[in-house]
Protein backbone atom coordinates (compact mmCIF):
# COMPACT_ATOMS: atom_id res chain seq x y z
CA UNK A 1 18.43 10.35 6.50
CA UNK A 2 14.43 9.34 5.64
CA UNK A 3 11.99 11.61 6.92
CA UNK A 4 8.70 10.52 5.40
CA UNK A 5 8.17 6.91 4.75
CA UNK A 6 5.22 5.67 2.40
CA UNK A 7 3.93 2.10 3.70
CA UNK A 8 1.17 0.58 0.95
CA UNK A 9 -0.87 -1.77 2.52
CA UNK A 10 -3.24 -4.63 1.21
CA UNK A 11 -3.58 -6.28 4.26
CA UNK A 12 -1.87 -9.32 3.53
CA UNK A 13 0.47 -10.72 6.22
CA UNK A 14 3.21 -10.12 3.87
CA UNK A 15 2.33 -6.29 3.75
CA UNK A 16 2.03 -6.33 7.88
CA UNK A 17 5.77 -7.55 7.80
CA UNK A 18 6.13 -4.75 5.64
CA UNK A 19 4.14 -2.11 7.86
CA UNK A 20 6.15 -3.30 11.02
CA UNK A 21 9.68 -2.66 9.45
CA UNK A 22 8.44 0.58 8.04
CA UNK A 23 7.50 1.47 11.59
CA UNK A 24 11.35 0.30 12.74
CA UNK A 25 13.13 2.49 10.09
CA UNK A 26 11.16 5.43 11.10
CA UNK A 27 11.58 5.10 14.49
CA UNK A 28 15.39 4.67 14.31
CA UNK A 29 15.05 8.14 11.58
CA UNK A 30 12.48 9.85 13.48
CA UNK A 31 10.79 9.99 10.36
CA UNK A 32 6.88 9.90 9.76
CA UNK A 33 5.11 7.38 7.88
CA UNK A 34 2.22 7.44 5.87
CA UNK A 35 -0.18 3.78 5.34
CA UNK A 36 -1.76 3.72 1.81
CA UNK A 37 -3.93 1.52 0.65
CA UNK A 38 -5.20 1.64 -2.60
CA UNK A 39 -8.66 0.87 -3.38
CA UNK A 40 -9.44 -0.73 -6.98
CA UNK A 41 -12.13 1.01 -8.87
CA UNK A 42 -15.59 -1.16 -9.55
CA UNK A 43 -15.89 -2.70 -12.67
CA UNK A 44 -19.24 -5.02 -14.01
CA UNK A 45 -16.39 -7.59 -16.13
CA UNK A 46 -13.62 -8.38 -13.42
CA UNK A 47 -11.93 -11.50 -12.59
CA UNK A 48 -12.37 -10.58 -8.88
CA UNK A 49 -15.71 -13.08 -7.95
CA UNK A 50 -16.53 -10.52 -5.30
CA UNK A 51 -16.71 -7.30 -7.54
CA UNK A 52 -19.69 -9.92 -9.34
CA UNK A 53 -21.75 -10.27 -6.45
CA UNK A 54 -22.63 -6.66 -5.57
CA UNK A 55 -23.38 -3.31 -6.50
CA UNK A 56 -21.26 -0.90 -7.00
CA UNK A 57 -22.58 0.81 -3.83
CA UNK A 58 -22.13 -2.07 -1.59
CA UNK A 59 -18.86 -2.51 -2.83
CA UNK A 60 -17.57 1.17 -2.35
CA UNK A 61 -18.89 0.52 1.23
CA UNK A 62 -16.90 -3.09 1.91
CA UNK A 63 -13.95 -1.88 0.03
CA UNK A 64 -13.90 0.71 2.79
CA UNK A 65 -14.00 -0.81 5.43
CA UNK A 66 -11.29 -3.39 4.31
CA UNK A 67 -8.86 -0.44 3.47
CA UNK A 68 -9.74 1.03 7.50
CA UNK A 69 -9.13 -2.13 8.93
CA UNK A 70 -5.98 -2.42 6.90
CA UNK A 71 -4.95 1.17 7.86
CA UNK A 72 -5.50 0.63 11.48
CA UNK A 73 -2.97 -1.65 11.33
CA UNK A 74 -0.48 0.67 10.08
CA UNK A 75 -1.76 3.25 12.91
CA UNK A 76 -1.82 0.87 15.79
CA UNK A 77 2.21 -0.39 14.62
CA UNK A 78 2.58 3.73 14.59
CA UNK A 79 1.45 4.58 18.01
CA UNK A 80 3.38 1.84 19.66
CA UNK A 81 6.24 2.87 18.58
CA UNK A 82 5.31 6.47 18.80
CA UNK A 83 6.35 7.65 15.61
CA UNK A 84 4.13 9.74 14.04
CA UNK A 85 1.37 8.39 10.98
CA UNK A 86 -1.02 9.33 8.89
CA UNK A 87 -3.32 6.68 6.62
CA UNK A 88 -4.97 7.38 3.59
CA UNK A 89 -6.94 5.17 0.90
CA UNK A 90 -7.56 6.51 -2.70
CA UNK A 91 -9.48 4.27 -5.23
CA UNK A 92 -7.28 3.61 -8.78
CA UNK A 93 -7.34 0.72 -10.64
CA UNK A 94 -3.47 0.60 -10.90
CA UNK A 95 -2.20 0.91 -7.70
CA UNK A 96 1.42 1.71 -8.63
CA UNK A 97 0.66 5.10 -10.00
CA UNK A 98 -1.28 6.02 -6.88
CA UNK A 99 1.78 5.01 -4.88
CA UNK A 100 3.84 7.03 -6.93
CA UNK A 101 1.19 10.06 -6.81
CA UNK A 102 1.33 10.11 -3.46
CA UNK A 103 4.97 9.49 -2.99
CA UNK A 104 5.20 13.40 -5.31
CA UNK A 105 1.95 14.73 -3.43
CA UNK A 106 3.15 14.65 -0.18
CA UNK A 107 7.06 14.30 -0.36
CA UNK A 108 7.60 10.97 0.81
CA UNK A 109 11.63 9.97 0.57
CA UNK A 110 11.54 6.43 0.76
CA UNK A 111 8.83 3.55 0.37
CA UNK A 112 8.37 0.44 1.92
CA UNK A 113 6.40 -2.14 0.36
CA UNK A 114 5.89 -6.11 0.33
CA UNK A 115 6.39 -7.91 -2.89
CA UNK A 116 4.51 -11.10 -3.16
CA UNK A 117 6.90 -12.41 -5.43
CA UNK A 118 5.04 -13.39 -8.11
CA UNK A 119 7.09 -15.03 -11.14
CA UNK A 120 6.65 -16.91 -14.77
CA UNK A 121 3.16 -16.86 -16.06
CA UNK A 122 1.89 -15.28 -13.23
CA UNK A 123 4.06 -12.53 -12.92
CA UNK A 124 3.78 -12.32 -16.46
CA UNK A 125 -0.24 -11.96 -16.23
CA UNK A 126 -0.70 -10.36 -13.53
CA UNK A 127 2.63 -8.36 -13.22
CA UNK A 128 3.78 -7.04 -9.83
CA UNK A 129 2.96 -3.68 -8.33
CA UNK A 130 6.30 -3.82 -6.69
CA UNK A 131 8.23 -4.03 -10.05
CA UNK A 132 5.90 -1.60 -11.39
CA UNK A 133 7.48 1.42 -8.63
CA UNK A 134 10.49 -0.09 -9.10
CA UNK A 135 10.75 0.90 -12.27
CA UNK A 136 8.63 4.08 -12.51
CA UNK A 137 9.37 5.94 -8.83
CA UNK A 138 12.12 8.11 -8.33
CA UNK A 139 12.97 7.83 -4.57
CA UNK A 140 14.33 4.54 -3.34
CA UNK A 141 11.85 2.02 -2.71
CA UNK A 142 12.86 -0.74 0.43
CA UNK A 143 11.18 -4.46 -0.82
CA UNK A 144 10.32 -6.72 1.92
CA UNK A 145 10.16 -10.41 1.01
């Protein structure tokens, strides 16, 4: 049915729940999965307190490793269950449209993503990623809550 499953990542332990059961689907459809995590570009205003602290250097270089350590996650869930992964990280300051770029770019069929659930104000403010593909992708998109 699936053949190549998109996993985004941000390392929560919501998105690991999510990583895991994109591992089981594509297992049970001998698919391949792809981990994505999606790096936000630097910015001197932010309302992220550690964009303030550092250069935009230093925090290319942490961002980084965060997004490997989040990846290996995806990998390590992978090779257990021997289905076959790749990872990738790409910087973007909205993270749906990389999703969605790299859902066309390399013919992903289904995605699997955490939503945080966000509501009210805060899903107002802040408005979900989740809803964001939702609404924009064109491929079905499997939410884990």
């Amino acid at each position: 049915m699936f053949q190549h499953i998109l996993v985004p990542t941000d390392g929560s332990a919501l998105s690991d729940a999510a990583v895991r059961m994109a591992v089981t689907l594509a297992k049970a459809f001998e698919a391949r999965i792809t981990g994505l995590h999606v790096i936000p570009e630097f910015h001197v205003f932010t309302h992220r307190v550690d964009m303030l602290e550092d250069s935009q250097e230093r925090y290319a270089q942490l961002a980084e490793m965060h997004a490997e350590r989040y990846l290996a996650v995806v990998a390590q869930a992978a090779h257990e269950a021997a289905v076959a992964c790749e990872t990738i990280s790409v910087t973007h300051n909205h993270p749906y449209e990389a999703i969605i770029r790299t859902v066309e770019e390399r013919n992903c069929d289904l995605i699997v993503m955490a939503s945080h659930g966000r509501a009210g104000l805060q899903g107002l403010l802040i408005g979900s990623e989740t809803q964001k593909v939702l609404t924009h992708c064109r491929i079905p998109v499997f939410v884990f809550r």
